[in-house]
N, C-alpha and C. Protein backbone atom coordinates (compact mmCIF):
# COMPACT_ATOMS: atom_id res chain seq x y z
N UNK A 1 27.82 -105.22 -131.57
CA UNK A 1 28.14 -106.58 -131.95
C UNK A 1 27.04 -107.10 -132.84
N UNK A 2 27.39 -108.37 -133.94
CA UNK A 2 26.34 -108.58 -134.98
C UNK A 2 25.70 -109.99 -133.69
N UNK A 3 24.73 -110.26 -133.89
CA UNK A 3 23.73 -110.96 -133.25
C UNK A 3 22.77 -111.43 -134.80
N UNK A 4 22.02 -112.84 -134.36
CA UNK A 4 21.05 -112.95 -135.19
C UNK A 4 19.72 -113.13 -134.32
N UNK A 5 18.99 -111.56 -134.53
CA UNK A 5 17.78 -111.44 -133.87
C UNK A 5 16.49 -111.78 -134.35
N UNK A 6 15.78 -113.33 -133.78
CA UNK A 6 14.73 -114.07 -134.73
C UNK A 6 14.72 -114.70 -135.71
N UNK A 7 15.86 -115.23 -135.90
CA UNK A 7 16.73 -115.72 -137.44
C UNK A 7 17.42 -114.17 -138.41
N UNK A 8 16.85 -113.18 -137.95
CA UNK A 8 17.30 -112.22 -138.95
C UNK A 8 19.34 -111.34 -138.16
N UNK A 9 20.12 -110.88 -139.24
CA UNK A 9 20.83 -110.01 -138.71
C UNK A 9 20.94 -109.07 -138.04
N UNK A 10 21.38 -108.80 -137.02
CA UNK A 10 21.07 -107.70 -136.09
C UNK A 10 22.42 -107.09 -135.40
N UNK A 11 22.46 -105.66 -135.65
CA UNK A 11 23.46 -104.86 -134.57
C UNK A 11 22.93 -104.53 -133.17
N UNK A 12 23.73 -104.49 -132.23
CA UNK A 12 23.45 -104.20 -130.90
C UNK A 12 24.34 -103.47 -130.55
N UNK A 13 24.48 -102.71 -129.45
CA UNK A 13 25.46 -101.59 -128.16
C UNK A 13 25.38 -102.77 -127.18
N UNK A 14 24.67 -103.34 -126.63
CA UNK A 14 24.41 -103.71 -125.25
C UNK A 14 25.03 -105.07 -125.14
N UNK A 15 24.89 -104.84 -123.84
CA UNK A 15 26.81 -106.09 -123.50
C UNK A 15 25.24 -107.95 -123.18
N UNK A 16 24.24 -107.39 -122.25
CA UNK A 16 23.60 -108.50 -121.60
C UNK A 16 22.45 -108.32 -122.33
N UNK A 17 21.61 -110.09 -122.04
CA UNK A 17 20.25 -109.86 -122.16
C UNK A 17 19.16 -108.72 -122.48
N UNK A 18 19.07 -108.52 -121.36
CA UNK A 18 17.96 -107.44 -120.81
C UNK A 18 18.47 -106.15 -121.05
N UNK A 19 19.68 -106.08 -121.25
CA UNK A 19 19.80 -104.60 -122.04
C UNK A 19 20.05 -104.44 -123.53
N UNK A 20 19.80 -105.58 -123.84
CA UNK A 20 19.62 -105.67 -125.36
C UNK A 20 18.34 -106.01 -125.72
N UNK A 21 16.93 -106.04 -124.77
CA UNK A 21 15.83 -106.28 -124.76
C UNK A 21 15.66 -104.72 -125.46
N UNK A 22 16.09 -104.25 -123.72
CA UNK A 22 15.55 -102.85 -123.82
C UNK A 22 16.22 -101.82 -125.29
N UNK A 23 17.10 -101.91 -125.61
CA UNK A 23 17.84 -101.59 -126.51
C UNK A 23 16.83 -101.84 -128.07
N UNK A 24 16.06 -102.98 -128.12
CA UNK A 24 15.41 -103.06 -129.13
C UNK A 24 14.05 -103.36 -128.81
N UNK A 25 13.79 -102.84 -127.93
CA UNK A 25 12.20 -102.42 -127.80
C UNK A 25 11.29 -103.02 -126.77
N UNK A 26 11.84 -104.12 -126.15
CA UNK A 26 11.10 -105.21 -125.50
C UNK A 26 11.04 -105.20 -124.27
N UNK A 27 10.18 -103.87 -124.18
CA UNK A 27 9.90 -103.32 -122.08
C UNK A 27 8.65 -104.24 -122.04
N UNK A 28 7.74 -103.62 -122.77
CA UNK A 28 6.27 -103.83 -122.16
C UNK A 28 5.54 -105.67 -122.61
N UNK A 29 4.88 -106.13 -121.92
CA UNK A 29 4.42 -107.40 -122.21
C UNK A 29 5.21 -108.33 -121.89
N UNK A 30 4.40 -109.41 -121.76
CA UNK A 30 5.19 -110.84 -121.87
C UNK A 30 5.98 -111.75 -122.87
N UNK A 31 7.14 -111.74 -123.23
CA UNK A 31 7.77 -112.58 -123.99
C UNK A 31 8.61 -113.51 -122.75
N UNK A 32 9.17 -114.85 -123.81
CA UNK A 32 9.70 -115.52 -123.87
C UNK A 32 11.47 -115.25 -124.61
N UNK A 33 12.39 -115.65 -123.71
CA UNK A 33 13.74 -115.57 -124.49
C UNK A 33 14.64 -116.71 -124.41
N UNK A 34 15.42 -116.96 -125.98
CA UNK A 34 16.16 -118.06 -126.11
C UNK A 34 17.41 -117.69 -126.29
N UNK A 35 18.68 -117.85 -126.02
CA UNK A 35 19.62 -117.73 -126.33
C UNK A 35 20.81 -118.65 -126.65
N UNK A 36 21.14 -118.98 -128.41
CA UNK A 36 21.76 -119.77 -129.05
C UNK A 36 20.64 -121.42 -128.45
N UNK A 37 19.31 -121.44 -128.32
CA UNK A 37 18.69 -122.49 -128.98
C UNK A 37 18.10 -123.03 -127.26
N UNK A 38 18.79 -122.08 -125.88
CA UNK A 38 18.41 -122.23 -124.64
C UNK A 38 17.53 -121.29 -124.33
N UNK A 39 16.38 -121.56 -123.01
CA UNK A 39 15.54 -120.81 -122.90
C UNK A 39 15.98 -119.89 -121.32
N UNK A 40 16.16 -118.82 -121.61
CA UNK A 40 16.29 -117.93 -120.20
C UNK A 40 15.48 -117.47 -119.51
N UNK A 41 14.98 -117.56 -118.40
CA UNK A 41 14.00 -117.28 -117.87
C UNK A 41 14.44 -115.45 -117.56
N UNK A 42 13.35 -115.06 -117.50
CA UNK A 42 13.19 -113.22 -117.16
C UNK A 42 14.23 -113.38 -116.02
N UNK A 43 14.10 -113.99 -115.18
CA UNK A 43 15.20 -113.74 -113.72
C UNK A 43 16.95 -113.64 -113.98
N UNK A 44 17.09 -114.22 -114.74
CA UNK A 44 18.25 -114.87 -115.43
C UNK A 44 18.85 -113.40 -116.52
N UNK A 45 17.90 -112.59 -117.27
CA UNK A 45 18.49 -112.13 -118.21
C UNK A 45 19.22 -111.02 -117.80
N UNK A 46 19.38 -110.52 -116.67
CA UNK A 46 20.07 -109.01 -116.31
C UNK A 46 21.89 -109.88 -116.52
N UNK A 47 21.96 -111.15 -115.92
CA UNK A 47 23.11 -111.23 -115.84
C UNK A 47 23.73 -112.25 -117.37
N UNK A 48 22.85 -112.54 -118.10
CA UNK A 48 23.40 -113.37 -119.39
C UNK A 48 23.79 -112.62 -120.15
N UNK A 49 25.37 -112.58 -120.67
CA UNK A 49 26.24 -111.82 -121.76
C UNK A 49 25.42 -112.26 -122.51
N UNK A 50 25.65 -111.48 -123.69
CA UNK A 50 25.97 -111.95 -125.07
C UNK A 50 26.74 -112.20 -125.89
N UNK A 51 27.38 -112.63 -127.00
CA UNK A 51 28.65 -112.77 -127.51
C UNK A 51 28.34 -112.66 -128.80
N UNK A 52 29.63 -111.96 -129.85
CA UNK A 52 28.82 -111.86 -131.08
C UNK A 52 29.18 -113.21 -131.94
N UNK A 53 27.76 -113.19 -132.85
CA UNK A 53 27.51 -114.37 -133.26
C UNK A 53 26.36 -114.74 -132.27
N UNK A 54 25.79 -114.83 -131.66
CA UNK A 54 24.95 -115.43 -130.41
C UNK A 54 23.27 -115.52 -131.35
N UNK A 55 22.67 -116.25 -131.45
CA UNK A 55 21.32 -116.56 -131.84
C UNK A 55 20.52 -116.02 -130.51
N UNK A 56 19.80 -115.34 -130.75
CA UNK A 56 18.60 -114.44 -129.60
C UNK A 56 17.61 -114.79 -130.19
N UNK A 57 16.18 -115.72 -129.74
CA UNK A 57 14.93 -115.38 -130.08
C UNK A 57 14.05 -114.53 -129.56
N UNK A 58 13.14 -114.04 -129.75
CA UNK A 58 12.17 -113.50 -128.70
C UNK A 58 10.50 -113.90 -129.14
N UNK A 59 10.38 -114.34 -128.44
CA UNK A 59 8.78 -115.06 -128.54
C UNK A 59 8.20 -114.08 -127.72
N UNK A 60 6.57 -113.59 -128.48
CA UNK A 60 5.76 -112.79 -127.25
C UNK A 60 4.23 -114.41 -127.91
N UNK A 61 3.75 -114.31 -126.78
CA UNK A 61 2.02 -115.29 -126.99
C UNK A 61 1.87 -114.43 -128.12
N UNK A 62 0.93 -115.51 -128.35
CA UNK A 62 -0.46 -114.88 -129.19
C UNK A 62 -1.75 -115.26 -128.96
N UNK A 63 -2.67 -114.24 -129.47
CA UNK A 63 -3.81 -114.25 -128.49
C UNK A 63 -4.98 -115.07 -129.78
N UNK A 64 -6.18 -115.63 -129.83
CA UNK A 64 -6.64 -116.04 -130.78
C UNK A 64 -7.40 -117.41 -130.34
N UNK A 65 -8.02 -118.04 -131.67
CA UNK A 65 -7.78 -119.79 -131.05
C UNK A 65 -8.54 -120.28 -132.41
């Protein structure tokens, strides 16, 4: 399904969240996830579909100051 991943276009396989994490890379570290402009907490993402068309952000920190 087409998705827009970070503002950019994106294909996916994966039906939920968290398997569309894993699907594009996002095991290790701490991020943050939004979906269509809401924020999902990590507990939440095994069971949040996706739908195509769906806006996904993914925020990780940054370290600095």
């Amino acid at each position: 399904m087409k998705i827009l991943l970070n503002g950019e276009a994106a294909e996916v396989k994966a039906a939920t969240l968290q398997a569309v994490l894993a699907e594009l890379g996002y095991v290790d570290g701490p991020f943050a996830t939004a979906l269509n402009r809401e924020f999902v907490p990590a507990c939440e993402r095994a069971g949040t579909r996706l739908a195509e068309g769906d806006a996904l952000e993914v925020i990780a920190p940054m370290q600095g100051g």
